[in-house]
PDB file of N, CA and C in Angstrom:
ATOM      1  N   UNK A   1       0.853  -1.181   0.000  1.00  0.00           N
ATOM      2  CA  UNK A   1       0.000   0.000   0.000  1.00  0.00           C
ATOM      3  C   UNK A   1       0.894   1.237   0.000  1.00  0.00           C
ATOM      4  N   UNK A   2       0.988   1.871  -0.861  1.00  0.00           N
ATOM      5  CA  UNK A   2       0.889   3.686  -1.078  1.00  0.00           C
ATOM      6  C   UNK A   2       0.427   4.505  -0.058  1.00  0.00           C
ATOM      7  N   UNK A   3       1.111   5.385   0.601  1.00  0.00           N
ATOM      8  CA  UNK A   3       0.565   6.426   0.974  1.00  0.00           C
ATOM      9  C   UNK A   3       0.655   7.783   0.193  1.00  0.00           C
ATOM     10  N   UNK A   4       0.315   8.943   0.152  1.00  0.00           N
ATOM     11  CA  UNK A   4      -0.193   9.801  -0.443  1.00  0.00           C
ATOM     12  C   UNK A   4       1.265  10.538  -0.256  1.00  0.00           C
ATOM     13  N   UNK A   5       1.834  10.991  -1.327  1.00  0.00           N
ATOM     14  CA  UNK A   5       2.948  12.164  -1.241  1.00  0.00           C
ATOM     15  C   UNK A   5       2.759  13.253  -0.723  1.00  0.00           C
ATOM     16  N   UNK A   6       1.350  13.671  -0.616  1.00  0.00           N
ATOM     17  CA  UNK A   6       0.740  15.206  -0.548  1.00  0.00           C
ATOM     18  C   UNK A   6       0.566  15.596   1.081  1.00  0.00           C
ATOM     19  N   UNK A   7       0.918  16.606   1.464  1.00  0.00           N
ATOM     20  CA  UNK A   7       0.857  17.709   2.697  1.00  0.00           C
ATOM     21  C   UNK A   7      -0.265  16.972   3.495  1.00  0.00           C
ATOM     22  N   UNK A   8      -0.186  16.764   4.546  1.00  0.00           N
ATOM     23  CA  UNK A   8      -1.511  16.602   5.650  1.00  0.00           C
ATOM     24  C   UNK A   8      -1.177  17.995   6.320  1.00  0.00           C
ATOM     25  N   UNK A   9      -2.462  18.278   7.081  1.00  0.00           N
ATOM     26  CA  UNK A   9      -2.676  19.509   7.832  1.00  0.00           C
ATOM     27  C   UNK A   9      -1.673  19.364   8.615  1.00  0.00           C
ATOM     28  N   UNK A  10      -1.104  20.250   9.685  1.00  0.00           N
ATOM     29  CA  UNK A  10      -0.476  19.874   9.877  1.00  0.00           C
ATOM     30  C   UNK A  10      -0.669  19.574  11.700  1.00  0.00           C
ATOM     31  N   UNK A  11      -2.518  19.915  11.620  1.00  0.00           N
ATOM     32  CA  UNK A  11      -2.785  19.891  13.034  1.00  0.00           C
ATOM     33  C   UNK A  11      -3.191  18.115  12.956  1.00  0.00           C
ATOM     34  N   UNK A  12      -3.465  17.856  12.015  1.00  0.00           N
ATOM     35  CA  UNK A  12      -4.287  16.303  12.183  1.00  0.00           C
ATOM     36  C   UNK A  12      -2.770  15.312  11.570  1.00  0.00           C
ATOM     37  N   UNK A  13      -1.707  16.033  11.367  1.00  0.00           N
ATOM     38  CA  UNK A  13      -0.368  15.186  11.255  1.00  0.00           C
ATOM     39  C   UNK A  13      -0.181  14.506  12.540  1.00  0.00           C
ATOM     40  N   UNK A  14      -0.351  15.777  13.676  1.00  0.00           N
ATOM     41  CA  UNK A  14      -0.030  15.992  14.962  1.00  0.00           C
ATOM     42  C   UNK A  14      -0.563  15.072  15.474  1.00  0.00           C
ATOM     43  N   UNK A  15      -1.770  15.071  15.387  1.00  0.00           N
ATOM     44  CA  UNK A  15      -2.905  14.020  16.135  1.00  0.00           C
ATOM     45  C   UNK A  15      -2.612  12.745  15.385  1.00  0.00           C
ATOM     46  N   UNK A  16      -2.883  12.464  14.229  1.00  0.00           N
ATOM     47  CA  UNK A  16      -2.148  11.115  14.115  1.00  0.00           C
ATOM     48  C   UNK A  16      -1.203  10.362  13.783  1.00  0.00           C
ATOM     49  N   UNK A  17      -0.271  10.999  14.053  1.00  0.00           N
ATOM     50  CA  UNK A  17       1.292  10.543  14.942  1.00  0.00           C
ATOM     51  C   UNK A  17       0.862  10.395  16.267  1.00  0.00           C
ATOM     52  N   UNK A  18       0.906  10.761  16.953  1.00  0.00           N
ATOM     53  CA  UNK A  18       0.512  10.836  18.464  1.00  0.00           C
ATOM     54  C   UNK A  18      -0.718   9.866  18.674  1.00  0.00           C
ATOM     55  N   UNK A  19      -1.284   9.621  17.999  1.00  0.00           N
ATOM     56  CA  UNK A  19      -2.285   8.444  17.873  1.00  0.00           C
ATOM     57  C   UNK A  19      -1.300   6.961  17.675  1.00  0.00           C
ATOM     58  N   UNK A  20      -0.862   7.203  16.729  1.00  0.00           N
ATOM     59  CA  UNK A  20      -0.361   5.848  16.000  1.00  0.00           C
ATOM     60  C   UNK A  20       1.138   5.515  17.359  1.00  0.00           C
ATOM     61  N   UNK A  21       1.746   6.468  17.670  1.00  0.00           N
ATOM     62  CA  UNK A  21       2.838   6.421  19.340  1.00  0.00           C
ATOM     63  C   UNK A  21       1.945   5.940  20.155  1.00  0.00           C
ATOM     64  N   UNK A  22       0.884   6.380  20.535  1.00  0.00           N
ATOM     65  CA  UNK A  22       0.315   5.497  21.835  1.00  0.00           C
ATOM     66  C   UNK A  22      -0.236   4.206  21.399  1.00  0.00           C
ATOM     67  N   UNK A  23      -0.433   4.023  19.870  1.00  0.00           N
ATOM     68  CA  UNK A  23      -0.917   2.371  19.360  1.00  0.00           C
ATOM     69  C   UNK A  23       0.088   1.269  20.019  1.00  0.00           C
ATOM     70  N   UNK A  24       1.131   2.247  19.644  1.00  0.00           N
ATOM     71  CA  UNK A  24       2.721   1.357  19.989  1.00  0.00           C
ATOM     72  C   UNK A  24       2.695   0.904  21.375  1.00  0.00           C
ATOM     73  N   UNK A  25       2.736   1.911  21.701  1.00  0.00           N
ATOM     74  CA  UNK A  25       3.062   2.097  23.054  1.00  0.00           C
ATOM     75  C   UNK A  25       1.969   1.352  24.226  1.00  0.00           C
ATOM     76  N   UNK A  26       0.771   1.298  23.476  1.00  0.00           N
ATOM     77  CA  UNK A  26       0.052   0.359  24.596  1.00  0.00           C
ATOM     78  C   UNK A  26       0.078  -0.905  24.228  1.00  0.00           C
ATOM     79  N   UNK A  27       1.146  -1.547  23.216  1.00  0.00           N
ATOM     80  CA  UNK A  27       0.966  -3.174  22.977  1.00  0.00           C
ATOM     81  C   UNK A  27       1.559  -3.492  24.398  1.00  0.00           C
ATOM     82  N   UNK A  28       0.868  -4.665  24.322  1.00  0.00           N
ATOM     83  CA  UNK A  28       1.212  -5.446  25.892  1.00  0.00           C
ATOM     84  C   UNK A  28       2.296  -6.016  26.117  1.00  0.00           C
ATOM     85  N   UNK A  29       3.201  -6.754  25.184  1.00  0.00           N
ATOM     86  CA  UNK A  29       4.002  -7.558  25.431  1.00  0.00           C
ATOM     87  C   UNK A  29       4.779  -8.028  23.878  1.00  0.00           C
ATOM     88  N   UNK A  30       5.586  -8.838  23.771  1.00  0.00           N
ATOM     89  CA  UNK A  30       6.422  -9.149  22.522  1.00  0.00           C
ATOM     90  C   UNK A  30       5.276  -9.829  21.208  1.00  0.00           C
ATOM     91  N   UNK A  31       4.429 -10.643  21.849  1.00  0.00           N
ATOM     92  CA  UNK A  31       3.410 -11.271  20.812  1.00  0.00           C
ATOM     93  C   UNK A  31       2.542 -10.072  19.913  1.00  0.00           C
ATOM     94  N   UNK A  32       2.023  -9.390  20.891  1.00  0.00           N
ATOM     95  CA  UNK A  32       1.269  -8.301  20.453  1.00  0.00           C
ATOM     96  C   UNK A  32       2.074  -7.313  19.658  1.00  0.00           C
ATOM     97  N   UNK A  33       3.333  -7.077  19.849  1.00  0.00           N
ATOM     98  CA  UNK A  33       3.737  -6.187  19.019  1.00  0.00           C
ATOM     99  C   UNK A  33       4.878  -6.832  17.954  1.00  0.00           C
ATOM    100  N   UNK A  34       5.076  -7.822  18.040  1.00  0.00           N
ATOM    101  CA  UNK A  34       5.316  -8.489  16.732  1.00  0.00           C
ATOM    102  C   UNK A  34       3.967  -8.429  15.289  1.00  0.00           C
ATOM    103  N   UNK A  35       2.612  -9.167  16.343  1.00  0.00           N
ATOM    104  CA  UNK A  35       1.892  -9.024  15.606  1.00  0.00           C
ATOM    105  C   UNK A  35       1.651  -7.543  14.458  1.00  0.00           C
ATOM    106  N   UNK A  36       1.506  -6.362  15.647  1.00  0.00           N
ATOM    107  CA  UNK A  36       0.957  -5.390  14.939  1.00  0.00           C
ATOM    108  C   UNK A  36       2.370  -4.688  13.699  1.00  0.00           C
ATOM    109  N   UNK A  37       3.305  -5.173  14.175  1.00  0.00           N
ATOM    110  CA  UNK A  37       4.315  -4.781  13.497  1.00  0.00           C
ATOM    111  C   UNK A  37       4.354  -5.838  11.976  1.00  0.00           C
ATOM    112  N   UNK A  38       4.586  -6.431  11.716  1.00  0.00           N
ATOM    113  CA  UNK A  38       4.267  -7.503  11.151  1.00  0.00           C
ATOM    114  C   UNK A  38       2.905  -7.551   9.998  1.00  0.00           C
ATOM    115  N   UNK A  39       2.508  -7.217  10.685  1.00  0.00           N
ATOM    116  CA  UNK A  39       0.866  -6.718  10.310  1.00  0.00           C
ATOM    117  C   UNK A  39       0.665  -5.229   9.390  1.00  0.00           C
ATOM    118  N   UNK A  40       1.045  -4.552  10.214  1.00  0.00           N
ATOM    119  CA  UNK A  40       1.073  -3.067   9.516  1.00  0.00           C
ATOM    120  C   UNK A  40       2.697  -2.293   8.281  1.00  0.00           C
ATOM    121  N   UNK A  41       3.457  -3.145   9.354  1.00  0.00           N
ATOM    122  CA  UNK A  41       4.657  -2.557   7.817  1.00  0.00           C
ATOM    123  C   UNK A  41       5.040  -3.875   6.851  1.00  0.00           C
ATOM    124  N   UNK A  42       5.644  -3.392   5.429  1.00  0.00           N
ATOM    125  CA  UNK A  42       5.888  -5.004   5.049  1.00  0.00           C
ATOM    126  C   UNK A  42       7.258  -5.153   5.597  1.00  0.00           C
ATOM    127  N   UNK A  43       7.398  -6.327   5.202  1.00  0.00           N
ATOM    128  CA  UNK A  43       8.417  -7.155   5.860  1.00  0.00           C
ATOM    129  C   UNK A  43       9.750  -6.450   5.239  1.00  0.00           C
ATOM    130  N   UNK A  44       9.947  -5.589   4.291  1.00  0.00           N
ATOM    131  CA  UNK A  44      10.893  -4.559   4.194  1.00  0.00           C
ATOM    132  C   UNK A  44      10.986  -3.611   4.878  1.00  0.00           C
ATOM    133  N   UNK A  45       9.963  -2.930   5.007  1.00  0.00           N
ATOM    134  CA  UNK A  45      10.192  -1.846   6.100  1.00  0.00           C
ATOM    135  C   UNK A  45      10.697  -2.233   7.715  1.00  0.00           C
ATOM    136  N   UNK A  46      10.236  -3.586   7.926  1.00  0.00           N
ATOM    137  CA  UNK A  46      10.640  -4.318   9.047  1.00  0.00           C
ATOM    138  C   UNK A  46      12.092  -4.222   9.237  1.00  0.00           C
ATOM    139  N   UNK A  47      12.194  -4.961   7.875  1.00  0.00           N
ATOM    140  CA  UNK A  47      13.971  -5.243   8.156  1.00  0.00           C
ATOM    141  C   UNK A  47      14.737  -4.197   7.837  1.00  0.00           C
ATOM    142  N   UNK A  48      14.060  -2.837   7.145  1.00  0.00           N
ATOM    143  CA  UNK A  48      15.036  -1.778   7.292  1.00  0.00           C
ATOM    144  C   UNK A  48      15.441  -1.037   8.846  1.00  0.00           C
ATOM    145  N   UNK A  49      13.976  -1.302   9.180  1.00  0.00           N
ATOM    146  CA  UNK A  49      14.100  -0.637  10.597  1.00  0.00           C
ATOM    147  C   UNK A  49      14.836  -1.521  11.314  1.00  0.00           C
ATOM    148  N   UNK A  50      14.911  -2.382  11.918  1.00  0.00           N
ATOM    149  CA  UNK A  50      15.766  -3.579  12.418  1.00  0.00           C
ATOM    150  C   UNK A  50      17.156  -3.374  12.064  1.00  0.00           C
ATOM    151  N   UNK A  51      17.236  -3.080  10.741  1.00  0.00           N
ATOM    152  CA  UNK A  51      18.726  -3.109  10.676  1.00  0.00           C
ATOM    153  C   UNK A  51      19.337  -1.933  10.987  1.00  0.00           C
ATOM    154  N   UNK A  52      18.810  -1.067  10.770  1.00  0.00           N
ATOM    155  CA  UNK A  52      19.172   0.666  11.390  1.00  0.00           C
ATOM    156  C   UNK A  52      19.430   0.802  12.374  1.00  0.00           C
ATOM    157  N   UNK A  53      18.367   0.087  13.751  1.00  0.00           N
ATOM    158  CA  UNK A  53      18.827  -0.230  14.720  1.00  0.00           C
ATOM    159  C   UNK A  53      20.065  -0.977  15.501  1.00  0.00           C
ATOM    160  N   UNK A  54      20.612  -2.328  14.328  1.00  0.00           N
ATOM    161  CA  UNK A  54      21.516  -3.352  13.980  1.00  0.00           C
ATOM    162  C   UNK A  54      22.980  -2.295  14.383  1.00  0.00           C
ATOM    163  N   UNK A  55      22.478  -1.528  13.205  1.00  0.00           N
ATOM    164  CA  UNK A  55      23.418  -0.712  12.938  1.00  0.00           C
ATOM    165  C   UNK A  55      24.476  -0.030  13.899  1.00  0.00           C
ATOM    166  N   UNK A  56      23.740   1.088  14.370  1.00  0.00           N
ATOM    167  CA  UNK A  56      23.715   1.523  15.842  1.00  0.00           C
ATOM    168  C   UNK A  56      24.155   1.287  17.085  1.00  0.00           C
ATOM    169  N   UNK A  57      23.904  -0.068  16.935  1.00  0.00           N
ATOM    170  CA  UNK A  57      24.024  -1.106  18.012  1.00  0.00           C
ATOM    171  C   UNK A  57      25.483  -1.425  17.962  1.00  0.00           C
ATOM    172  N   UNK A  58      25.963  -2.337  16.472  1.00  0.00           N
ATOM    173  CA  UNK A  58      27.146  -2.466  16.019  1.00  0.00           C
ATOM    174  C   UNK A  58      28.230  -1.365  16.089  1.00  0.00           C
ATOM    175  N   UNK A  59      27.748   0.082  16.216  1.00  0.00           N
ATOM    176  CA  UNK A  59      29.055   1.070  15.894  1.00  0.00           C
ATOM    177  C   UNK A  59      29.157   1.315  17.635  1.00  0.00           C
ATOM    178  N   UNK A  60      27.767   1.275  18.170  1.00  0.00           N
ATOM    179  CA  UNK A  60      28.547   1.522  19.576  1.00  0.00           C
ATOM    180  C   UNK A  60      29.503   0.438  20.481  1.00  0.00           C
ATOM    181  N   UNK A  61      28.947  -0.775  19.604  1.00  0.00           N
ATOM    182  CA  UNK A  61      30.125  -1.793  19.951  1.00  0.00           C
ATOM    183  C   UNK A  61      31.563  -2.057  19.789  1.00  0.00           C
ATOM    184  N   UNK A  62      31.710  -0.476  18.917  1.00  0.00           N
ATOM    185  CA  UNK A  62      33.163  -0.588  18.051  1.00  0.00           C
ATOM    186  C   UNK A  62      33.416  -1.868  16.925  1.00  0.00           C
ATOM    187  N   UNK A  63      32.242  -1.771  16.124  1.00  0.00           N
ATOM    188  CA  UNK A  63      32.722  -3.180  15.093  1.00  0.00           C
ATOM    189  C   UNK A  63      32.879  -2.042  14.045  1.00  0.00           C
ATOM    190  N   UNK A  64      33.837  -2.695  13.157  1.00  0.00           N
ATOM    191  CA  UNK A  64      33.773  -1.538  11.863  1.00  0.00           C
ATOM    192  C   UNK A  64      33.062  -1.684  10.487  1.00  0.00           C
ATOM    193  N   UNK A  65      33.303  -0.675   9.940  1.00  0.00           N
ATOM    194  CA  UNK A  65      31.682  -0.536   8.484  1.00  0.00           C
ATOM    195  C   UNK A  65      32.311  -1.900   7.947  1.00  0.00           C
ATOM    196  N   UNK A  66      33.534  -2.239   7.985  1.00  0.00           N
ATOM    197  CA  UNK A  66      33.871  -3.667   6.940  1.00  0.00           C
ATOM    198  C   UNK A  66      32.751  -4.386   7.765  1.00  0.00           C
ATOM    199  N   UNK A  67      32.685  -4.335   8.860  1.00  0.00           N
ATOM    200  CA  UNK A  67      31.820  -5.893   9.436  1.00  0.00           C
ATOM    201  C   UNK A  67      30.889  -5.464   9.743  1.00  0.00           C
ATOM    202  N   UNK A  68      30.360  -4.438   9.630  1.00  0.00           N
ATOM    203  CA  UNK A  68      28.968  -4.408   9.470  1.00  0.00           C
ATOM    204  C   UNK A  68      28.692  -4.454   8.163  1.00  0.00           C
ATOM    205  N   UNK A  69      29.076  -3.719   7.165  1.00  0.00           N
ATOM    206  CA  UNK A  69      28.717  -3.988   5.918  1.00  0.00           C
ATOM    207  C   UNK A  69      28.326  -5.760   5.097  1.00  0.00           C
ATOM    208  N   UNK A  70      29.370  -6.241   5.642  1.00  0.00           N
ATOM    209  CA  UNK A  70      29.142  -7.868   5.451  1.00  0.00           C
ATOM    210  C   UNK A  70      28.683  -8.618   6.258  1.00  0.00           C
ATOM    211  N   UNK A  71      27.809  -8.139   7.568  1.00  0.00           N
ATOM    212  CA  UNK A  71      27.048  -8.852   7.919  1.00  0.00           C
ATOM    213  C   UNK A  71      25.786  -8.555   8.090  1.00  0.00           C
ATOM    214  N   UNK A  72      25.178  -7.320   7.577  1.00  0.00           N
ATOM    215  CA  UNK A  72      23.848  -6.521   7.525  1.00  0.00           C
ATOM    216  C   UNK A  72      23.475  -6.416   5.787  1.00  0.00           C
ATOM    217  N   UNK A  73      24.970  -6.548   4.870  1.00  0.00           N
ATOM    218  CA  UNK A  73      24.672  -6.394   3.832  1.00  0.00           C
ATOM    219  C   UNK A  73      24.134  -4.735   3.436  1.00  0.00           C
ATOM    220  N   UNK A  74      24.784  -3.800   4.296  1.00  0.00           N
ATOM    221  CA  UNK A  74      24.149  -2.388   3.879  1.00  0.00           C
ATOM    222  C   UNK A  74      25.102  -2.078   3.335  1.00  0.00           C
ATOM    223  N   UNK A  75      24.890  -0.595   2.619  1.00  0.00           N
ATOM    224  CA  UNK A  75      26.468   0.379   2.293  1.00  0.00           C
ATOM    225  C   UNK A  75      26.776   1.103   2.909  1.00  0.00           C
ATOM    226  N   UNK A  76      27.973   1.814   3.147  1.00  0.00           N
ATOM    227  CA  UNK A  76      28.990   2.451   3.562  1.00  0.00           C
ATOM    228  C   UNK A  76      27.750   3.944   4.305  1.00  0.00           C
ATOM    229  N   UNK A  77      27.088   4.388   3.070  1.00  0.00           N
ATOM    230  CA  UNK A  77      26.080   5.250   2.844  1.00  0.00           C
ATOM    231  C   UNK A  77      25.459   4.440   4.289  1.00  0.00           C
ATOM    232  N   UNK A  78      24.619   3.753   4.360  1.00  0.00           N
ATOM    233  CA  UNK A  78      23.746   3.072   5.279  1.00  0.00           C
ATOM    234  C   UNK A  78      23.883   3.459   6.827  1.00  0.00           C
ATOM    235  N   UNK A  79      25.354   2.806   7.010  1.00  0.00           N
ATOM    236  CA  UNK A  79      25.992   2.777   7.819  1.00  0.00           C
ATOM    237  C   UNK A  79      26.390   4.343   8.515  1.00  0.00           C
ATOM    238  N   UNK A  80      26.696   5.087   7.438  1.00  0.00           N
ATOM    239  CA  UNK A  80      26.933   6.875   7.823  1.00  0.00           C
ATOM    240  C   UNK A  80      26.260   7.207   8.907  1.00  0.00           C
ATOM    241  N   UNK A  81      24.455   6.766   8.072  1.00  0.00           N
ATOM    242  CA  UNK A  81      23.439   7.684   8.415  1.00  0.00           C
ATOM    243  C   UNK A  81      23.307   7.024  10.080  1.00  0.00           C
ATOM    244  N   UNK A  82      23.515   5.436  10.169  1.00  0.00           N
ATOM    245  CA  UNK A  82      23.664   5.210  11.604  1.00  0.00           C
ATOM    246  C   UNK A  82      24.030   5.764  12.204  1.00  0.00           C
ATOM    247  N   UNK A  83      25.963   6.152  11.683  1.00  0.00           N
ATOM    248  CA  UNK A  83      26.003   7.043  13.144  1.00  0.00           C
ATOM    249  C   UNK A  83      25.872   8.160  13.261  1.00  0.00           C
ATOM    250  N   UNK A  84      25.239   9.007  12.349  1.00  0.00           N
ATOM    251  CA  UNK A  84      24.562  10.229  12.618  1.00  0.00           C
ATOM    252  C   UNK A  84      23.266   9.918  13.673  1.00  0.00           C
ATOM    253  N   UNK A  85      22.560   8.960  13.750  1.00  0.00           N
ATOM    254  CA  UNK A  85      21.951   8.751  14.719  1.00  0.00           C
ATOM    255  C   UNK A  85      22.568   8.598  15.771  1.00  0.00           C
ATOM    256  N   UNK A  86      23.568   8.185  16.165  1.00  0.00           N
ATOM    257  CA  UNK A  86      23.967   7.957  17.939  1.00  0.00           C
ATOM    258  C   UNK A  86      23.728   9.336  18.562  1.00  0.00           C
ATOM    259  N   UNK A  87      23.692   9.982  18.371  1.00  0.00           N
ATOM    260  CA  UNK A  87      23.316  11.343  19.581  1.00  0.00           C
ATOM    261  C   UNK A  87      22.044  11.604  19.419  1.00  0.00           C
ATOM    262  N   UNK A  88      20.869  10.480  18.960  1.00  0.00           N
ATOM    263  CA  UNK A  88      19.952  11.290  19.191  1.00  0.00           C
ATOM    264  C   UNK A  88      19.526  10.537  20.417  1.00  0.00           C
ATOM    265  N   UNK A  89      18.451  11.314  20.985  1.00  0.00           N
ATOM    266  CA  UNK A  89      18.074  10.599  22.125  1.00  0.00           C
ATOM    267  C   UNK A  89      17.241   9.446  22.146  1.00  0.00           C
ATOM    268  N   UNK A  90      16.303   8.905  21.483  1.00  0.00           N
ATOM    269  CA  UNK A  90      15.214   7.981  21.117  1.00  0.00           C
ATOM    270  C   UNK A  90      16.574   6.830  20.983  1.00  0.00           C
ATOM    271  N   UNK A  91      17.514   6.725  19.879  1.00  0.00           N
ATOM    272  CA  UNK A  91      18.542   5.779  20.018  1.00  0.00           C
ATOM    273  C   UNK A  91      19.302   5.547  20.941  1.00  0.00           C
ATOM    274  N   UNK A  92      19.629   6.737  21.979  1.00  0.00           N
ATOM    275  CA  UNK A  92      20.566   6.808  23.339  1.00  0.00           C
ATOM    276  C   UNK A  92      19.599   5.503  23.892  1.00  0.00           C
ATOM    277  N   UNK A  93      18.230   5.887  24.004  1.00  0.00           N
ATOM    278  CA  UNK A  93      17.069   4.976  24.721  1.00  0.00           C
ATOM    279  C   UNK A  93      16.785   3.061  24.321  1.00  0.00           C
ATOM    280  N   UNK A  94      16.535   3.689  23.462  1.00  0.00           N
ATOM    281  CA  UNK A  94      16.969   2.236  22.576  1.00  0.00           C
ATOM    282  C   UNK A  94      18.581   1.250  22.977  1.00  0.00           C
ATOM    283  N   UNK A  95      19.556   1.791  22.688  1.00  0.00           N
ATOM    284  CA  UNK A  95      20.105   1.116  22.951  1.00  0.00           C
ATOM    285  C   UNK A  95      20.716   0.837  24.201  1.00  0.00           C
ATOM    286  N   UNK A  96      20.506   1.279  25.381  1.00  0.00           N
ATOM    287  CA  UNK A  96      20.709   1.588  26.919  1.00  0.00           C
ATOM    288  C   UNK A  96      19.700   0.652  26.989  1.00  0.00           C
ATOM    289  N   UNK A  97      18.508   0.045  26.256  1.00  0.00           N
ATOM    290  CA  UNK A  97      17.660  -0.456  26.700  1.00  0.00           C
ATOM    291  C   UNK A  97      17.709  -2.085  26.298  1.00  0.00           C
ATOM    292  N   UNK A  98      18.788  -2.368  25.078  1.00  0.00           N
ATOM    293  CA  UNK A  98      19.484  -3.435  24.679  1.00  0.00           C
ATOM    294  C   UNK A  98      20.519  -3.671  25.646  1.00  0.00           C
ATOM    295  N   UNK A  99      21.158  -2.938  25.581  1.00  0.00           N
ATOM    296  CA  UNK A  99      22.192  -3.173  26.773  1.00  0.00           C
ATOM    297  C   UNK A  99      22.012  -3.426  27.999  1.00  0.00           C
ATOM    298  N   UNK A 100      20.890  -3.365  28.952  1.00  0.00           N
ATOM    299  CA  UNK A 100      20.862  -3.522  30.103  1.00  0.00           C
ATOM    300  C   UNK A 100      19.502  -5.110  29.861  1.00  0.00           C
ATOM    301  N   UNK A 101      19.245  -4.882  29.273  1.00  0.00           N
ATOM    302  CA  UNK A 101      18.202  -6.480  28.657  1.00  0.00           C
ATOM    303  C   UNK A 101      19.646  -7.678  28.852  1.00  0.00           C
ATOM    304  N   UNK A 102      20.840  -7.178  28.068  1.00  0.00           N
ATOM    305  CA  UNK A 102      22.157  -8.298  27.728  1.00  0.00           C
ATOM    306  C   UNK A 102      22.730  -8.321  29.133  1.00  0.00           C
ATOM    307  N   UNK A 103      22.600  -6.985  30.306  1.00  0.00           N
ATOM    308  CA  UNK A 103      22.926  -7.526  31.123  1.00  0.00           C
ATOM    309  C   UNK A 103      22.429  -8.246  32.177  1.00  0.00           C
ATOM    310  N   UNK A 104      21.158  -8.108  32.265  1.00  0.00           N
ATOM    311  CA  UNK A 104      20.054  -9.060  33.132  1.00  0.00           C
ATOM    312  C   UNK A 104      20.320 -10.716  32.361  1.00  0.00           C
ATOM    313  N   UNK A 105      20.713 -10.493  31.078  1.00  0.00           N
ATOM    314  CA  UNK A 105      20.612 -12.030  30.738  1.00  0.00           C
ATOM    315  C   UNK A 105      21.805 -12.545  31.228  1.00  0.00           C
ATOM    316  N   UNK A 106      23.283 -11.776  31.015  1.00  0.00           N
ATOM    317  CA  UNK A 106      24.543 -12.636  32.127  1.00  0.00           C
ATOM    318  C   UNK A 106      24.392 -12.927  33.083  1.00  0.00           C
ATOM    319  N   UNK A 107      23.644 -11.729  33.896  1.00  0.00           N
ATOM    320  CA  UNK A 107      23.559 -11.976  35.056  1.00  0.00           C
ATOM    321  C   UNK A 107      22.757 -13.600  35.533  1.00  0.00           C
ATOM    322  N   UNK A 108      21.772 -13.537  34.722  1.00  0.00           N
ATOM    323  CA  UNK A 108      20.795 -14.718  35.067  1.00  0.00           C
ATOM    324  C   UNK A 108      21.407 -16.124  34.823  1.00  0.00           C
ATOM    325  N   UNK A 109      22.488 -15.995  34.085  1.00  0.00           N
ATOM    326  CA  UNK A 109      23.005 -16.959  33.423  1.00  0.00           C
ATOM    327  C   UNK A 109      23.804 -17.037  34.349  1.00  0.00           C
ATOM    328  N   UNK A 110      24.697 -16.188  35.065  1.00  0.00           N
ATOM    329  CA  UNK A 110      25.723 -16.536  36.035  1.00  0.00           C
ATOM    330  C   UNK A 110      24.702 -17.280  37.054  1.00  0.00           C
ATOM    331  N   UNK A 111      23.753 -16.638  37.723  1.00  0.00           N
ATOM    332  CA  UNK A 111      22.918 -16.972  38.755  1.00  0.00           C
ATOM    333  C   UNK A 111      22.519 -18.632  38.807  1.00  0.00           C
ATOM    334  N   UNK A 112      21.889 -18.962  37.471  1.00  0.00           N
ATOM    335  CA  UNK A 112      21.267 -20.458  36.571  1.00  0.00           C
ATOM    336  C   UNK A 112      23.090 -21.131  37.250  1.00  0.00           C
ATOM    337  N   UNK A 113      23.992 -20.940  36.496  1.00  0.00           N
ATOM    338  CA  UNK A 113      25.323 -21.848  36.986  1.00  0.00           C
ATOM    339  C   UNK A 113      25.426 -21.839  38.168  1.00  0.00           C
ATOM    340  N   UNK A 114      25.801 -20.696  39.072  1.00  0.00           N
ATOM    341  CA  UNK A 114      25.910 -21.004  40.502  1.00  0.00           C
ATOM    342  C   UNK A 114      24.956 -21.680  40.549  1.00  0.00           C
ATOM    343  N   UNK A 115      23.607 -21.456  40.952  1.00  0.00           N
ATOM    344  CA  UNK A 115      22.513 -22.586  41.883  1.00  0.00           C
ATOM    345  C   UNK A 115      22.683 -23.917  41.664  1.00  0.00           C
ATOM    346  N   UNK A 116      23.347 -24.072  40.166  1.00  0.00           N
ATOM    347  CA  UNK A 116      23.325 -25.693  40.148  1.00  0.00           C
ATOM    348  C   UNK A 116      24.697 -26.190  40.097  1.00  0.00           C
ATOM    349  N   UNK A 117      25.630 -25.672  40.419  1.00  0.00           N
ATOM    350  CA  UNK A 117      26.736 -25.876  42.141  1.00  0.00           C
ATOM    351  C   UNK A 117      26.471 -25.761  43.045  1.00  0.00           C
ATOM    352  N   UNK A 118      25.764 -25.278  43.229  1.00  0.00           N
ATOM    353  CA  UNK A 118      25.474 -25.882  45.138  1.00  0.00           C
ATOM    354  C   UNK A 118      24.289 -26.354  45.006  1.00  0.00           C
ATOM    355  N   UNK A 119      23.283 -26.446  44.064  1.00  0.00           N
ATOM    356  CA  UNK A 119      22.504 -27.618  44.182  1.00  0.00           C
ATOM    357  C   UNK A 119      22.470 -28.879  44.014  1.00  0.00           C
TER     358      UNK A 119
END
């Protein structure tokens, strides 16, 4: 599906953006917003967004455009515009929010080994 090239008002832009953020924002859990995601963009727009994020993720890890490029399959170009994103804040959020997800999972994982040494 097409959307329209042409100007929306720019009071009812307002309102539905801010509509379609709280759609997001009230999915319940990973099922539900796979679904609606899944559902509403195609599966390109999916994986562009995903990988943008990929992206992001990868440069704050210090990997370089060679290895991201060959393992996201983007260009050089692609990759730029990533890290022109790291200072924004929505990505600061995002990925502070990957990162502390990876560290609840060591942690749990250390926790899972100890108990079953002394259990």
């Amino acid at each position: 599906m097409r959307t329209s090239a042409k100007n929306v008002n720019p009071s009812l832009k307002k309102q539905i953006t801010k509509t379609f953020i709280q759609v997001v924002a009230d999915l319940k859990n990973l099922d539900e917003t796979e679904s609606f995601l899944k559902d509403f963009f195609t599966e390109k727009e999916v994986d562009a967004f995903a990988k943008r994020l990929a992206i992001t993720y990868w440069l704050r890890k210090k990997r370089s455009y060679g290895n991201i490029k060959e393992n996201l399959k983007v260009s050089s170009a692609t990759i730029a515009a990533g890290q022109t994103m790291m200072d924004k804040e929505g990505i600061k959020l995002a990925l502070k929010k990957i990162e502390a997800e990876e560290w609840a999972n060591q942690w749990a994982e250390k926790i899972r080994k100890f108990t079953k040494k002394i259990g």
